[in-house]
PDB file of N, CA and C in Angstrom:
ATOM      1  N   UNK A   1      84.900 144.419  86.188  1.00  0.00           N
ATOM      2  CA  UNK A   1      85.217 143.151  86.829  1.00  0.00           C
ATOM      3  C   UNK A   1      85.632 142.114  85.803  1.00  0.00           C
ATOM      4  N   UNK A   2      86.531 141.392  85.884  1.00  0.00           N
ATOM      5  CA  UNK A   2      86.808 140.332  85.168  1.00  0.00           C
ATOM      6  C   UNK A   2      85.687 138.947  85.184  1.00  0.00           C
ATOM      7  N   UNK A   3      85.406 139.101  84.013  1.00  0.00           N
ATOM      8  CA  UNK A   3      83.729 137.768  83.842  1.00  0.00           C
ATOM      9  C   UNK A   3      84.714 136.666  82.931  1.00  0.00           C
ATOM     10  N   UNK A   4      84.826 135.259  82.991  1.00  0.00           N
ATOM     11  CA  UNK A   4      85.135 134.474  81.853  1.00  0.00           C
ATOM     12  C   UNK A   4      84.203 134.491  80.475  1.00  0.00           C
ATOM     13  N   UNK A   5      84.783 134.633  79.777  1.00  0.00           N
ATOM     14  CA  UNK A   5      84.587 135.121  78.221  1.00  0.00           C
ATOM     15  C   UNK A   5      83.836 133.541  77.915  1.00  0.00           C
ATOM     16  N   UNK A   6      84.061 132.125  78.279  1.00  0.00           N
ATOM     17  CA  UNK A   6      83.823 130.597  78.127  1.00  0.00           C
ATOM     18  C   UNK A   6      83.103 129.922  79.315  1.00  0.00           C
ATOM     19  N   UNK A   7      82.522 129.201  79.103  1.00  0.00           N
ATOM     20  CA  UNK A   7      82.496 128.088  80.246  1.00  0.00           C
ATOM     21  C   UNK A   7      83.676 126.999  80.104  1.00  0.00           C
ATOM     22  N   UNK A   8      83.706 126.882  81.775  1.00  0.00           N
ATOM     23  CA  UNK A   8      84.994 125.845  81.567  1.00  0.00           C
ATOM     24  C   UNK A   8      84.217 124.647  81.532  1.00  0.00           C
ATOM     25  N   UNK A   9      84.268 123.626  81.206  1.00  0.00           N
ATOM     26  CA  UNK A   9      83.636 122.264  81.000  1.00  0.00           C
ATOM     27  C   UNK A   9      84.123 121.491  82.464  1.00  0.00           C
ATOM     28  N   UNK A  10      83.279 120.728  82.475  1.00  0.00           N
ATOM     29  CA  UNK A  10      83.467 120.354  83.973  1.00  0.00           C
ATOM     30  C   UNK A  10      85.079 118.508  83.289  1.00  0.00           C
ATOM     31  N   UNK A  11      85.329 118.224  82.714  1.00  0.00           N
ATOM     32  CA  UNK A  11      86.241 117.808  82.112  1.00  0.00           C
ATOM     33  C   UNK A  11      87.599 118.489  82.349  1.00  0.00           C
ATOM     34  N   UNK A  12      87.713 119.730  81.700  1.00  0.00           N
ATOM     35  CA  UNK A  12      88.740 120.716  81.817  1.00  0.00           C
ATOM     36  C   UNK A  12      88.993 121.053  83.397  1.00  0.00           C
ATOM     37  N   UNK A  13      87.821 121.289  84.262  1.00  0.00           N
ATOM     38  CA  UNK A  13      88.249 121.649  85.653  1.00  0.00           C
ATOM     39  C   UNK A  13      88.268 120.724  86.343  1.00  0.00           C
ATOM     40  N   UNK A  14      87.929 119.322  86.161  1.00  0.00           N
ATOM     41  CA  UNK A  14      88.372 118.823  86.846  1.00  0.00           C
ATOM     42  C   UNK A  14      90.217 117.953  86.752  1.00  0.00           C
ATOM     43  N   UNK A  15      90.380 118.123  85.285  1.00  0.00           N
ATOM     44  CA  UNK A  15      91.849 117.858  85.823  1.00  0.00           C
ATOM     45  C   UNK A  15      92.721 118.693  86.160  1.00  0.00           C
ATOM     46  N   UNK A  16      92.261 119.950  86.198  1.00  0.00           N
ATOM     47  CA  UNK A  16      92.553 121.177  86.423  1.00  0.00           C
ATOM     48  C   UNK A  16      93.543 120.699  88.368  1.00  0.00           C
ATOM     49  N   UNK A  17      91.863 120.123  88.871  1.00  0.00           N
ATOM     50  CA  UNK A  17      92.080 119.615  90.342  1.00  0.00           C
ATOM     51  C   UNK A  17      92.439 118.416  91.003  1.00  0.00           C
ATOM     52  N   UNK A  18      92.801 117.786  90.211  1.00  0.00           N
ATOM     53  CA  UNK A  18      93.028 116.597  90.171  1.00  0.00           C
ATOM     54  C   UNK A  18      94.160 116.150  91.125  1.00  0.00           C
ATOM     55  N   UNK A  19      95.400 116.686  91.071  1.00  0.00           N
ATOM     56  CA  UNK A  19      96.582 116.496  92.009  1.00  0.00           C
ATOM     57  C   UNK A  19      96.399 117.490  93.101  1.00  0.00           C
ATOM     58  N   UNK A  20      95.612 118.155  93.730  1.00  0.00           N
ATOM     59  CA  UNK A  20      95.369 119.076  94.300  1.00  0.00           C
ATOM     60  C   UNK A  20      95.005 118.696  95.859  1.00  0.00           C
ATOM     61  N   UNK A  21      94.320 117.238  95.524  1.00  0.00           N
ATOM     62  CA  UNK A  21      93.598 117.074  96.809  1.00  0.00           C
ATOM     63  C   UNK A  21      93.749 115.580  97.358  1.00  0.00           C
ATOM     64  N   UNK A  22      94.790 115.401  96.647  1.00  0.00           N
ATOM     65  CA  UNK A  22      95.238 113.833  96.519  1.00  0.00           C
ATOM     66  C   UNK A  22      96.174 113.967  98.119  1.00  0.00           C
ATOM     67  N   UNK A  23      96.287 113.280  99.278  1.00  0.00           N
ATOM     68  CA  UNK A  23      96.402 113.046 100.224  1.00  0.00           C
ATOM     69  C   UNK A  23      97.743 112.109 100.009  1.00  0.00           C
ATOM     70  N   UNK A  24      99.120 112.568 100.883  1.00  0.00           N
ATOM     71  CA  UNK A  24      99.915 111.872 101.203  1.00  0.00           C
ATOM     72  C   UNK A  24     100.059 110.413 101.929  1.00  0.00           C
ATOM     73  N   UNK A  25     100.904 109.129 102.318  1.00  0.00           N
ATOM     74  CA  UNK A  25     100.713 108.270 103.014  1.00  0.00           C
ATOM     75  C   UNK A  25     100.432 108.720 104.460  1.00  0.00           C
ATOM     76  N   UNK A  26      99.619 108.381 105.222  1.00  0.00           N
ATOM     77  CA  UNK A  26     100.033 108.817 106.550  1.00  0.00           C
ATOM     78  C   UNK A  26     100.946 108.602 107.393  1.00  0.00           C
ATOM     79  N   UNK A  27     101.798 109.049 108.277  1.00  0.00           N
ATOM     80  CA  UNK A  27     102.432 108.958 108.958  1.00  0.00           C
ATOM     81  C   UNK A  27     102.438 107.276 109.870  1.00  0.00           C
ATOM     82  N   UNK A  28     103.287 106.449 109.714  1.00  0.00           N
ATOM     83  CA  UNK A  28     103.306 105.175 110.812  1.00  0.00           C
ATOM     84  C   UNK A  28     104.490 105.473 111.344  1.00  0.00           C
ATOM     85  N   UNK A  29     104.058 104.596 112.441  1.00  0.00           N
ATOM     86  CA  UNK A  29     104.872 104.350 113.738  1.00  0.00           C
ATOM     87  C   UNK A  29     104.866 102.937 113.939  1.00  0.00           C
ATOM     88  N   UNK A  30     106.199 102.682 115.029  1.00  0.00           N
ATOM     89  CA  UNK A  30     106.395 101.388 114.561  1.00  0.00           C
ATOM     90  C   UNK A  30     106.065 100.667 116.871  1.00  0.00           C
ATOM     91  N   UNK A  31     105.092 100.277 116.361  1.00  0.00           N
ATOM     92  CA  UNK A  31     104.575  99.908 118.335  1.00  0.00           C
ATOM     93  C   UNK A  31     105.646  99.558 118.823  1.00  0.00           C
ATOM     94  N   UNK A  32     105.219  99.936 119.907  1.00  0.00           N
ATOM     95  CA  UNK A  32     106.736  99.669 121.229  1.00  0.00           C
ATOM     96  C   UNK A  32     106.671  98.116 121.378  1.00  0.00           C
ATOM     97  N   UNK A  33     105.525  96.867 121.555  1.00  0.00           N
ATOM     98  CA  UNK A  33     105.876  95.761 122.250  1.00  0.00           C
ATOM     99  C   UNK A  33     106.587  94.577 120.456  1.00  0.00           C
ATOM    100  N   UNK A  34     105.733  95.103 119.749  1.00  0.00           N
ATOM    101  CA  UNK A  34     105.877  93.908 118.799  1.00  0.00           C
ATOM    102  C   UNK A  34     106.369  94.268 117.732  1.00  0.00           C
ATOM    103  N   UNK A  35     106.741  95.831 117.168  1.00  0.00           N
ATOM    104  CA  UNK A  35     107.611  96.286 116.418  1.00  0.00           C
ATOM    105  C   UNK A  35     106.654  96.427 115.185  1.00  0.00           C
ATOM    106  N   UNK A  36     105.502  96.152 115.366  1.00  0.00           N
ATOM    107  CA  UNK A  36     104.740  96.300 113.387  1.00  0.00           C
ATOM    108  C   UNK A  36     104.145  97.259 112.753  1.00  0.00           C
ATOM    109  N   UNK A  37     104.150  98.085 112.367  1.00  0.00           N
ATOM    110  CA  UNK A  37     103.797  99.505 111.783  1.00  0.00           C
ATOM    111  C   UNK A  37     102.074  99.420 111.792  1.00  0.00           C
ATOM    112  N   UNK A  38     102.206 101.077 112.770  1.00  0.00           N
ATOM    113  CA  UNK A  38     100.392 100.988 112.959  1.00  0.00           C
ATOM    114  C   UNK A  38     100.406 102.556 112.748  1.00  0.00           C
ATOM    115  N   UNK A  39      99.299 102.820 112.423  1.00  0.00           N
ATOM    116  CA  UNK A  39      99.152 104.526 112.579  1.00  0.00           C
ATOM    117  C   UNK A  39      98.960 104.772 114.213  1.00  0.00           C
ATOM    118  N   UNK A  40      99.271 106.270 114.296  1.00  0.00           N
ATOM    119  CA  UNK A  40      99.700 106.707 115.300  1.00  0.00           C
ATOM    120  C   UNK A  40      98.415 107.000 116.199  1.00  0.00           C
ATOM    121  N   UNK A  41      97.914 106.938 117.319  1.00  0.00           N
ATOM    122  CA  UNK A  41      96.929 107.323 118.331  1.00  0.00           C
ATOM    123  C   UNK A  41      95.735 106.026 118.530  1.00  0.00           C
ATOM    124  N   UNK A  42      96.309 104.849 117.730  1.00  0.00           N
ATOM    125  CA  UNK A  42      95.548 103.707 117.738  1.00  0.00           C
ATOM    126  C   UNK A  42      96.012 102.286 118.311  1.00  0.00           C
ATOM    127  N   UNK A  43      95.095 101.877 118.247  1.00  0.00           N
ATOM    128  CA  UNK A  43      95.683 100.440 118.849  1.00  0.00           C
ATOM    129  C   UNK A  43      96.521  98.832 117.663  1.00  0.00           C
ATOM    130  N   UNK A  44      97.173  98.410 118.517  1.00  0.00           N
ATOM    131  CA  UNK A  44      98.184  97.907 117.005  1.00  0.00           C
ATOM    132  C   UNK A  44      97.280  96.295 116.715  1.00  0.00           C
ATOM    133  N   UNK A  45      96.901  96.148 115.734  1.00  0.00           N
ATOM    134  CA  UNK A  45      96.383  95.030 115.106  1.00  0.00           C
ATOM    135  C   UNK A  45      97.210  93.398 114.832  1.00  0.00           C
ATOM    136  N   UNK A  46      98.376  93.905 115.510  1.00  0.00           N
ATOM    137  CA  UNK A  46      98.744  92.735 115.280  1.00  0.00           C
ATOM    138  C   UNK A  46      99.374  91.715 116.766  1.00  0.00           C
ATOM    139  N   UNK A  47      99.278  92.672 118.137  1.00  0.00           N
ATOM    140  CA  UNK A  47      99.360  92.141 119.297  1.00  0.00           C
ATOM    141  C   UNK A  47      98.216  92.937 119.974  1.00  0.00           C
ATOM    142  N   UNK A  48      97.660  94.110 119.983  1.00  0.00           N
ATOM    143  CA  UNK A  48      96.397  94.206 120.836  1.00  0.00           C
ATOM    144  C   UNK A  48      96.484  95.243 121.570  1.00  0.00           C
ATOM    145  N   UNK A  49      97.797  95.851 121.555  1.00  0.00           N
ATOM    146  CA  UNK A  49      98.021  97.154 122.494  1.00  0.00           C
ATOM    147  C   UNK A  49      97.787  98.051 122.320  1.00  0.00           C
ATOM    148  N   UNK A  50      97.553  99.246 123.564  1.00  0.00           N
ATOM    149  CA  UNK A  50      97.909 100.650 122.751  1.00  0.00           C
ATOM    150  C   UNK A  50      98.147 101.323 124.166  1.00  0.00           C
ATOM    151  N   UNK A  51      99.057 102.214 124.191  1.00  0.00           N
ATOM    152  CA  UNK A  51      99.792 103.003 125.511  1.00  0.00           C
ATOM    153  C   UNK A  51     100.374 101.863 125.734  1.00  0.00           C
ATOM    154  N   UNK A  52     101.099 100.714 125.749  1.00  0.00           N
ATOM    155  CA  UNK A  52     101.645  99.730 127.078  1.00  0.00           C
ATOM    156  C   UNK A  52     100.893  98.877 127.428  1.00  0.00           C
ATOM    157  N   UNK A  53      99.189  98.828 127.324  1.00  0.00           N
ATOM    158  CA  UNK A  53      98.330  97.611 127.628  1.00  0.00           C
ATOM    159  C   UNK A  53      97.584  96.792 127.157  1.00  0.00           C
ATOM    160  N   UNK A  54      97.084  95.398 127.444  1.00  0.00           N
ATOM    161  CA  UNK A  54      96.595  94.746 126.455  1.00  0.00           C
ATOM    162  C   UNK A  54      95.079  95.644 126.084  1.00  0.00           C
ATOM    163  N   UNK A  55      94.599  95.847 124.960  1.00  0.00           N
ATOM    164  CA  UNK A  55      93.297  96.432 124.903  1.00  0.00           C
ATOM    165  C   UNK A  55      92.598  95.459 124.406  1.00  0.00           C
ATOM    166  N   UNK A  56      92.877  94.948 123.517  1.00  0.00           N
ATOM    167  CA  UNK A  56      92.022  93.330 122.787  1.00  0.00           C
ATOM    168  C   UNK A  56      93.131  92.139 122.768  1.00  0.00           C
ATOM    169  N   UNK A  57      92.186  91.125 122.924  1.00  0.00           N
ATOM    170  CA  UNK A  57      93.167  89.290 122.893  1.00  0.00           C
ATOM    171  C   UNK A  57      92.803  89.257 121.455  1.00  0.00           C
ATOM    172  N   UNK A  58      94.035  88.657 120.701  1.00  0.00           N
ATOM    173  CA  UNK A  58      94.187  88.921 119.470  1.00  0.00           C
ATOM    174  C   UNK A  58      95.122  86.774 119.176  1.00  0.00           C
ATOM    175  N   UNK A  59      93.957  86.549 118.728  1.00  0.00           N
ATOM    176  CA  UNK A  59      94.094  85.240 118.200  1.00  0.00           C
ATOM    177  C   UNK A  59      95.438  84.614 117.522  1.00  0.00           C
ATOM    178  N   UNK A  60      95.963  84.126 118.319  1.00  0.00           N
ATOM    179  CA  UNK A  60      97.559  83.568 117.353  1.00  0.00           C
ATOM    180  C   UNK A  60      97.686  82.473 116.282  1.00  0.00           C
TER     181      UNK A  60
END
């Protein structure tokens, strides 16, 4: 069986992993009533909607 001959130092493995698990921007969408970029399946923070209806009154 193949055994490592070293220990890897936890230094060495971790930049090893470093770009590995680093997470892209997420995906936005831009709401249907007020046009302002929200992530997708949520309600938009800057008029109050989500599907088409008011869900929260949002202070002007």
């Amino acid at each position: 069986m193949a055994v490592p001959k070293r220990k890897i130092s936890k230094a060495r493995r971790d930049t090893r992993r470093n770009n590995v698990w680093k997470l892209s921007m997420p995906g936005m969408v831009k709401c249907p009533k007020c046009g302002a970029f929200t992530l997708p399946h949520r309600m938009c923070k800057a008029c109050g909607t989500y599907k088409g209806r008011e869900v929260m009154k949002v202070a002007e």
